[in-house]
Structure formats: C-alpha cells, structure tokens
N, C-alpha and C. Protein backbone atom coordinates (compact mmCIF):
# COMPACT_ATOMS: atom_id res chain seq x y z
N UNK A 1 134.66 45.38 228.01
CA UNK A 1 135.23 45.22 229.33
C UNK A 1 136.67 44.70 229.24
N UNK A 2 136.70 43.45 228.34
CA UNK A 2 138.47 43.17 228.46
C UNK A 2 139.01 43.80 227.79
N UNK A 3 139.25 44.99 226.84
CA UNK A 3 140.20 46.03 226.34
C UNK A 3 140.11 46.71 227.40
N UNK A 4 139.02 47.73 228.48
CA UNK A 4 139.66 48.33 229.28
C UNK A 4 140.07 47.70 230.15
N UNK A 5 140.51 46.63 230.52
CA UNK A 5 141.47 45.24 231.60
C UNK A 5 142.53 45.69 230.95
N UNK A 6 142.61 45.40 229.84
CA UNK A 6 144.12 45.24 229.04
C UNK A 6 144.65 46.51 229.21
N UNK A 7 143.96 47.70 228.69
CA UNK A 7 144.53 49.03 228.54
C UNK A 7 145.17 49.16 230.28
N UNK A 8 144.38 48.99 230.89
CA UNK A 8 144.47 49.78 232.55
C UNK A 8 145.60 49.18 233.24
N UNK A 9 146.07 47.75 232.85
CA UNK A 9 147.11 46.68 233.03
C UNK A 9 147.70 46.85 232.52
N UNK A 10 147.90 47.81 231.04
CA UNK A 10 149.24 48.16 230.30
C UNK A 10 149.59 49.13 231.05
N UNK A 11 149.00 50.03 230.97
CA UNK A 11 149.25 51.60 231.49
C UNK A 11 149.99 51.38 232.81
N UNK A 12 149.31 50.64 233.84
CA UNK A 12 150.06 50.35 235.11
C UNK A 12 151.48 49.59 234.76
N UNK A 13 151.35 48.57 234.09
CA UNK A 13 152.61 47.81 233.92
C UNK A 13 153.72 48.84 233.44
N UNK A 14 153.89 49.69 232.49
CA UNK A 14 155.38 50.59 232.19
C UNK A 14 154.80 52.00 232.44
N UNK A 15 153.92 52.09 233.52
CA UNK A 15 153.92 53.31 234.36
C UNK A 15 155.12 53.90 234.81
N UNK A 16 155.59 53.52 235.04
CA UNK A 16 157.35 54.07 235.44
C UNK A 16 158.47 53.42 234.55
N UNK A 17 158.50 53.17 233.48
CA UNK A 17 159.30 52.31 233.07
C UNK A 17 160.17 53.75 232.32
N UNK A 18 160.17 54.87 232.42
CA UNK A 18 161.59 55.75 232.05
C UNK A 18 161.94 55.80 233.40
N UNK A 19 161.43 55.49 234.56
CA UNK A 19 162.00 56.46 235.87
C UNK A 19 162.55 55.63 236.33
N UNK A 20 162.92 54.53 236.10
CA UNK A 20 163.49 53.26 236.58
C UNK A 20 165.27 52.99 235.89
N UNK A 21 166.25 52.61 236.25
CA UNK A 21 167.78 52.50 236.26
C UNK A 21 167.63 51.64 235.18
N UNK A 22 168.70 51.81 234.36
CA UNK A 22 169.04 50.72 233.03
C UNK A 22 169.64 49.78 234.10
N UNK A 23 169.15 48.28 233.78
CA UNK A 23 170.08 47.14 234.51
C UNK A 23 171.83 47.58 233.81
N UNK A 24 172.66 46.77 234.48
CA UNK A 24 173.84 47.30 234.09
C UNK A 24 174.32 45.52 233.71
N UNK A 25 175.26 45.94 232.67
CA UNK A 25 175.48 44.63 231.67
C UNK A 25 176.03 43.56 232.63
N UNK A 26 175.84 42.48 232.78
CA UNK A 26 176.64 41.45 233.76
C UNK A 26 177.70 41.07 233.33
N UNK A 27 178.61 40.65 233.52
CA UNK A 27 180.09 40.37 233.59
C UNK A 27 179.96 39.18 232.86
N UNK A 28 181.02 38.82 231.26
CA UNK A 28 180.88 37.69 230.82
C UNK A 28 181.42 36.24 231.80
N UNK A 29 182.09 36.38 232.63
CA UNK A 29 182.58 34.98 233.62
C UNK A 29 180.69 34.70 234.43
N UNK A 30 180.30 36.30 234.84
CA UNK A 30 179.63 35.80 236.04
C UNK A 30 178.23 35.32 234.77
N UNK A 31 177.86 35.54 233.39
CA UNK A 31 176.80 35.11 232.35
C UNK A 31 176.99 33.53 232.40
N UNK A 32 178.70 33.20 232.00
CA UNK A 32 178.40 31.97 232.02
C UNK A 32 178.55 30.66 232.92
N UNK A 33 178.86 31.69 233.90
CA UNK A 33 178.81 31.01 235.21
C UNK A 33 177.67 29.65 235.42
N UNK A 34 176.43 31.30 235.29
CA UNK A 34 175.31 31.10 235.61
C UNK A 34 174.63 30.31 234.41
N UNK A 35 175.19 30.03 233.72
CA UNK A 35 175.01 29.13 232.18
C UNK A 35 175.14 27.67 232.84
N UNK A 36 176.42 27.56 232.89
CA UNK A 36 177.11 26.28 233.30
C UNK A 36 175.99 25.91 234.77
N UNK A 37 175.66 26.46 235.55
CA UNK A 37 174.59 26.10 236.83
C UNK A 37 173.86 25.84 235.86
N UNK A 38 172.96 26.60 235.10
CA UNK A 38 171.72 25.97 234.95
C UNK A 38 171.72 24.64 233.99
N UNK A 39 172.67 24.43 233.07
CA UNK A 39 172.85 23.24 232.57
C UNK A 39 173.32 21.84 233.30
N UNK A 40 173.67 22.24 234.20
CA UNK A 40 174.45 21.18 235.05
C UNK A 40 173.47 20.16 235.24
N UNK A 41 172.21 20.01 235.51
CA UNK A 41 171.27 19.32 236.44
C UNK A 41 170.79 18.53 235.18
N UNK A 42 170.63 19.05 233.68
CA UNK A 42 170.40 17.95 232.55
C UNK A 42 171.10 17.28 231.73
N UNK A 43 172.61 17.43 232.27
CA UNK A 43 173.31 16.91 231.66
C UNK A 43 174.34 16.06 232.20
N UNK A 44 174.71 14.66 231.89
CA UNK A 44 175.90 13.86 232.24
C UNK A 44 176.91 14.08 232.82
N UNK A 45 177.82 13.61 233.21
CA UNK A 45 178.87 14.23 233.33
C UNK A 45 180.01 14.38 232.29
N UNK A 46 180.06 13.28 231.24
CA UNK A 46 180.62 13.64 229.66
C UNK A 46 179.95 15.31 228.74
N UNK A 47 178.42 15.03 229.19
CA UNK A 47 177.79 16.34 228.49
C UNK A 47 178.36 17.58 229.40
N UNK A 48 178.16 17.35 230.21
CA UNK A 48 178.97 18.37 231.25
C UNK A 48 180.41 18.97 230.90
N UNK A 49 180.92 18.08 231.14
CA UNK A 49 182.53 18.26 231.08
C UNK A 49 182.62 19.13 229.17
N UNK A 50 181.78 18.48 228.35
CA UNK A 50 182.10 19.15 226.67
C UNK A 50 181.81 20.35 226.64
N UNK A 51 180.34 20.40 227.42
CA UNK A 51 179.47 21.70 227.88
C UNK A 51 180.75 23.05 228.03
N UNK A 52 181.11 22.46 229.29
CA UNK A 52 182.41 23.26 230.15
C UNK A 52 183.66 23.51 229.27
N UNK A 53 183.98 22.38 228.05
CA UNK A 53 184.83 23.05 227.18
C UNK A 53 184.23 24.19 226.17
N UNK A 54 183.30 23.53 225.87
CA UNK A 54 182.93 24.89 224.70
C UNK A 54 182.36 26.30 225.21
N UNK A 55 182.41 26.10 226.31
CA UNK A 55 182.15 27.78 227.16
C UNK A 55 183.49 28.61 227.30
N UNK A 56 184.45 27.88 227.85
CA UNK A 56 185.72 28.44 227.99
C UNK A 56 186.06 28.75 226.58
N UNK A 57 186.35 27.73 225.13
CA UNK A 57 186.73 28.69 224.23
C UNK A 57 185.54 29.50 223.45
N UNK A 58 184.03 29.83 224.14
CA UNK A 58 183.84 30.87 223.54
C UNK A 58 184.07 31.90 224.22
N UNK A 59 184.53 32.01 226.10
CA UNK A 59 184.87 32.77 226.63
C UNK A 59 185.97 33.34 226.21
N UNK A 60 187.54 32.31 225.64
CA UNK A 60 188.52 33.10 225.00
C UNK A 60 188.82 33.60 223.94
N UNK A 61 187.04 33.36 223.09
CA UNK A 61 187.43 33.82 221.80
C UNK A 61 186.30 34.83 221.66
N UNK A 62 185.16 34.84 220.46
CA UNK A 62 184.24 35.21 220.15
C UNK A 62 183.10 36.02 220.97
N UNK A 63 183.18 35.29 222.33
CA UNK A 63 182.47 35.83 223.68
C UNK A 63 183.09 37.10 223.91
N UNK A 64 184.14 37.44 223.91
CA UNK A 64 184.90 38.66 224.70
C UNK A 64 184.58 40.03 223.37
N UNK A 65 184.58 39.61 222.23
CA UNK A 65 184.19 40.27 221.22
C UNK A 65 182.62 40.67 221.40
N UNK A 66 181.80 39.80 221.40
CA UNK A 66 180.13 39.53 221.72
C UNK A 66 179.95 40.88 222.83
N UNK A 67 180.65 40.44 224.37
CA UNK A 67 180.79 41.31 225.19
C UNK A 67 180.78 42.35 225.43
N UNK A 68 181.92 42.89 224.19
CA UNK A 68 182.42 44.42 224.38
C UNK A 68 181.23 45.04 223.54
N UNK A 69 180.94 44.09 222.99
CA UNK A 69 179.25 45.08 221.48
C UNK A 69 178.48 44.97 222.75
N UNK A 70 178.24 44.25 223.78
CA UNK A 70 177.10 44.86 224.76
C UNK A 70 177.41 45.83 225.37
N UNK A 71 178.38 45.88 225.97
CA UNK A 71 178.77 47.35 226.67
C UNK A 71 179.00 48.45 226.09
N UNK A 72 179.57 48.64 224.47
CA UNK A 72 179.19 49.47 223.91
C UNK A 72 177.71 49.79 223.40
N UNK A 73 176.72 48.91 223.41
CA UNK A 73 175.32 49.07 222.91
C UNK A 73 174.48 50.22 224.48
N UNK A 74 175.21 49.34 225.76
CA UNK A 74 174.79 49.54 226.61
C UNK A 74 174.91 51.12 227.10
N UNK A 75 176.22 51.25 226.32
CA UNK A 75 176.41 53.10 226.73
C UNK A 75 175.35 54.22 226.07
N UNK A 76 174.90 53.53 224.61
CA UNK A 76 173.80 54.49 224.13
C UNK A 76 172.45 54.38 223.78
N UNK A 77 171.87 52.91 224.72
CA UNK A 77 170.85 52.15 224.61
C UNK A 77 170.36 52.40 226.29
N UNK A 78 168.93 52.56 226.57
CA UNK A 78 168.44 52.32 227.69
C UNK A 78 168.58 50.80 227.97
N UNK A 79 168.01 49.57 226.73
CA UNK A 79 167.78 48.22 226.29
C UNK A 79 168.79 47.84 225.51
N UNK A 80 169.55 47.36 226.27
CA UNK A 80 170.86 46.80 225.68
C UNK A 80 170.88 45.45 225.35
N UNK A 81 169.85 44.47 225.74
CA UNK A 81 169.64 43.96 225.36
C UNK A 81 169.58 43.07 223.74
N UNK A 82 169.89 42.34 223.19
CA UNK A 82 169.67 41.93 221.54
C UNK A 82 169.92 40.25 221.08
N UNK A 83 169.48 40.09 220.62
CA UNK A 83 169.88 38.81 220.51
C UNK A 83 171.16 38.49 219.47
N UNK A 84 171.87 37.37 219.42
CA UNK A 84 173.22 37.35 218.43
C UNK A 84 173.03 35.81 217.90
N UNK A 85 172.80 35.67 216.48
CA UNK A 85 173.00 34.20 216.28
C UNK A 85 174.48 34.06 215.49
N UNK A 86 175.12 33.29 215.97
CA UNK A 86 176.35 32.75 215.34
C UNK A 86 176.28 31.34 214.81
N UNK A 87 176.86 31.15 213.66
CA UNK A 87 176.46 29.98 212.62
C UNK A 87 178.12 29.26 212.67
N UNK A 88 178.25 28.24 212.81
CA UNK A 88 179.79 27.89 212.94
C UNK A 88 179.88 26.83 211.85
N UNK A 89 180.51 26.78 210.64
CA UNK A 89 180.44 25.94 210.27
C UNK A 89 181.55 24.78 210.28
C-alpha cells in the first residue's frame, strides 16, 4: 500500500513538470537584497553593518562573475540552478 502512495504522489507531483516555464534567473542586487532582509532580524547591528560590507564587495567583485555563469547556465539548462562553494583564504 505505501509504494503505491509514493508512486501515485510522485507521478502527480512532476506530472507537468516539462510543461511548466523555466523560473528566470533573479537579478544579483534584487538576490542579495533579499539576503540582507533575511539576516537582518539575527543579527546586531555591528553583525549587520559587517554583514552589509561583505555583500557589497562580493557584489563588486566575485558575485558579478558567479552571476554571469548563472545566466549563461540558464540559457542551456531548464535547472539553472547549482550550488558554488568558494574557499577564501
């Protein structure tokens, strides 16, 4: 009984999942916009304010690079999606 639950709940769940629009990549200002909101509420206002520096220079550096590999991924990917770890030493 719970494999055909699972199967019948898969099948429905990406029942349409080709007929459906690729999301379209969000804008790096409006990503970390929405970064900086959601951190705001656990952090100080010193953690805040450092927070808010190290966004801006990854916005003028490394981010804008990061960026353009999504929108190029995004032109020949349905799932543009990926994850990126950067190691700074």
């Amino acid at each position: 009984m719970e494999n055909q639950l699972a199967k019948s709940t898969e099948e429905r769940t990406f029942q349409y999942q080709d007929s459906l629009p690729s999301l379209p990549v969000p804008s790096l200002e409006e990503s970390l916009k929405k970064y900086l909101e959601s951190v705001k509420p656990f952090a100080n206002k010193e953690e805040y304010k450092k927070t808010e520096e190290i966004v801006q220079k990854f916005q003028d550096g490394i981010g804008r690079k990061l960026h353009q590999k999504l929108l190029e991924r995004a032109k020949g990917k349905r799932n543009w999606v990926f994850v990126v770890l950067i190691i700074e030493n």
